[in-house]
Protein backbone atom coordinates (compact mmCIF):
# COMPACT_ATOMS: atom_id res chain seq x y z
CA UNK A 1 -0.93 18.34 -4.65
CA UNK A 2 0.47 16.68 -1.76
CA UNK A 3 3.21 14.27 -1.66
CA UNK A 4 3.14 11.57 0.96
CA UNK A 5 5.67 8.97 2.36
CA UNK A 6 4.74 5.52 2.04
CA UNK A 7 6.33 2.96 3.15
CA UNK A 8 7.05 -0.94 1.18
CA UNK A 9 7.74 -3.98 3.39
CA UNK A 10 10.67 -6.47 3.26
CA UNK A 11 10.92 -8.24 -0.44
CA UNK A 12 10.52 -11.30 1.06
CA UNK A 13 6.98 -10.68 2.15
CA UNK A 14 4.39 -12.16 -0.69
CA UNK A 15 0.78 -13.95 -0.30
CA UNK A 16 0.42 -17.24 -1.50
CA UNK A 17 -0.12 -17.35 -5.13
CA UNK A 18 -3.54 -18.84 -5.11
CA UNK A 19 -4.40 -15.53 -3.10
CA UNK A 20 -2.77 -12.90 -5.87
CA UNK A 21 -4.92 -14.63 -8.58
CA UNK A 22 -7.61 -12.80 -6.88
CA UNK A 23 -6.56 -9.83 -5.40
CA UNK A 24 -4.67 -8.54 -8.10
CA UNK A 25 -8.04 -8.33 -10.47
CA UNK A 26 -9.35 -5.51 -8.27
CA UNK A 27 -6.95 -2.25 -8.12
CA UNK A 28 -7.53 1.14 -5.27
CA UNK A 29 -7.47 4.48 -5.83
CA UNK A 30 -5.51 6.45 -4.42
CA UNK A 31 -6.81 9.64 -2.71
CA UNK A 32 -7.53 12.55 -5.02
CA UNK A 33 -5.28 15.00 -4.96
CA UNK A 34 -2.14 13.05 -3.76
CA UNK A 35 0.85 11.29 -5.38
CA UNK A 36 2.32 8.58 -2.88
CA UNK A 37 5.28 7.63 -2.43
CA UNK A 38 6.22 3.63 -2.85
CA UNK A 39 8.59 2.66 -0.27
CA UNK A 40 11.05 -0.67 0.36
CA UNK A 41 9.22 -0.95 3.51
CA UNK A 42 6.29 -0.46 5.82
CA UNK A 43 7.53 2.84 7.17
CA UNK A 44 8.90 6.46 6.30
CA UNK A 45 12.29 5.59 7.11
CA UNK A 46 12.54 2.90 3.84
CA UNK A 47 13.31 4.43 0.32
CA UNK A 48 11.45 5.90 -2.06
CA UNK A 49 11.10 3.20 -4.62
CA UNK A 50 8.85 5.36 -7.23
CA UNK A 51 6.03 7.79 -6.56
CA UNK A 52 2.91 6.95 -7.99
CA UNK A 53 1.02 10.14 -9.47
CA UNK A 54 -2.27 11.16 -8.48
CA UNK A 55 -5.49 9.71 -9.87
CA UNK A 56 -3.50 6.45 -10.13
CA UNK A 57 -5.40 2.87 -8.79
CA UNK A 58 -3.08 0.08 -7.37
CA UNK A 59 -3.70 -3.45 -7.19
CA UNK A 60 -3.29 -4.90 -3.36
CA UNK A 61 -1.38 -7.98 -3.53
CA UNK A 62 -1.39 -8.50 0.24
CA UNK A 63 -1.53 -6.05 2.99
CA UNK A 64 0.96 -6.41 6.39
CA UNK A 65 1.73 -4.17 9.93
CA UNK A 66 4.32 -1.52 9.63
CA UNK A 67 4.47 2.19 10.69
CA UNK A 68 1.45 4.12 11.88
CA UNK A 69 0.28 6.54 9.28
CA UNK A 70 -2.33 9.25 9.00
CA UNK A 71 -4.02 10.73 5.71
CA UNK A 72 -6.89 11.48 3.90
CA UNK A 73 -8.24 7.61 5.01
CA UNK A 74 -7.75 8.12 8.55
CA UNK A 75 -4.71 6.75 10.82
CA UNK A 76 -3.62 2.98 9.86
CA UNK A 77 -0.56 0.85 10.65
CA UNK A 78 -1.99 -1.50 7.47
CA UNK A 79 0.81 -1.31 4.35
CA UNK A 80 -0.49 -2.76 1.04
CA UNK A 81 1.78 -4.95 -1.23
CA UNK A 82 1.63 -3.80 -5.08
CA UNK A 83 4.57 -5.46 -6.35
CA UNK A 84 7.38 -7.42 -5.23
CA UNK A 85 9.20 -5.35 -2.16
CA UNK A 86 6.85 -2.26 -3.26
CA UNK A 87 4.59 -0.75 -0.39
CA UNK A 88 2.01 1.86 0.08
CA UNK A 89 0.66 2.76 3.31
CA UNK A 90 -3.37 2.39 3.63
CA UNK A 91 -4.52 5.31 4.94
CA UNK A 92 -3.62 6.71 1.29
CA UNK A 93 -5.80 4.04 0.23
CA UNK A 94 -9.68 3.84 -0.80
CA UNK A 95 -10.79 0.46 0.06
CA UNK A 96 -13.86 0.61 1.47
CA UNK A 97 -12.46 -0.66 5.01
CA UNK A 98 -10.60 0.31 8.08
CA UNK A 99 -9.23 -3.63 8.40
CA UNK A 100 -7.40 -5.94 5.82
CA UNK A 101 -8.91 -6.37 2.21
CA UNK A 102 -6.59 -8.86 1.42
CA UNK A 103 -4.62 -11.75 2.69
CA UNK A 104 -1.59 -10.92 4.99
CA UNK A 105 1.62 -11.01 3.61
CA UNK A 106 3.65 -13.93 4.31
């Protein structure tokens, strides 16, 4: 199983909470085969917050630009919100899309 580094945006990026009501009812799985790595940020550099094991689904709470990053879903700069200052990066990400599923983070 691979491991990958994903990246979690600033804590004080969050979608409005008329948005969450409605985004967090849907969860994404991750990529089979691969546990991810939650990050502070939207890039490698951040820390490791947790890793989240493969097979897992995540809910997107809002999605936001950060590092470019390449993986089973192609190359994206997208980062998904799961929690409060807890980021995955996309491209680890089955939604269906190569664009935004979900509001941008504010």
């Amino acid at each position: 199983m691979a491991t990958e580094d994903i990246e979690i945006t600033g804590a004080g990026e969050t979608a409005d909470a008329e948005a969450l009501t409605t985004e967090t009812a849907r969860t994404y799985p991750l990529a089979p085969g691969y546990s991810v790595n939650v990050r502070s940020g939207p890039g490698t550099h951040y820390s490791i917050v947790r890793t989240l094991p493969a097979g897992s689904s995540i809910p997107i709470r809002c999605q936001c630009p950060g590092e470019t990053v390449t993986g089973p879903y192609g190359t994206s700069k997208i980062w998904d919100n799961i929690a409060n200052a807890q980021f995955v990066a996309d491209a680890y990400v089955k939604t269906g899309s190569d664009g935004y599923v979900a509001p941008r983070c504010s």
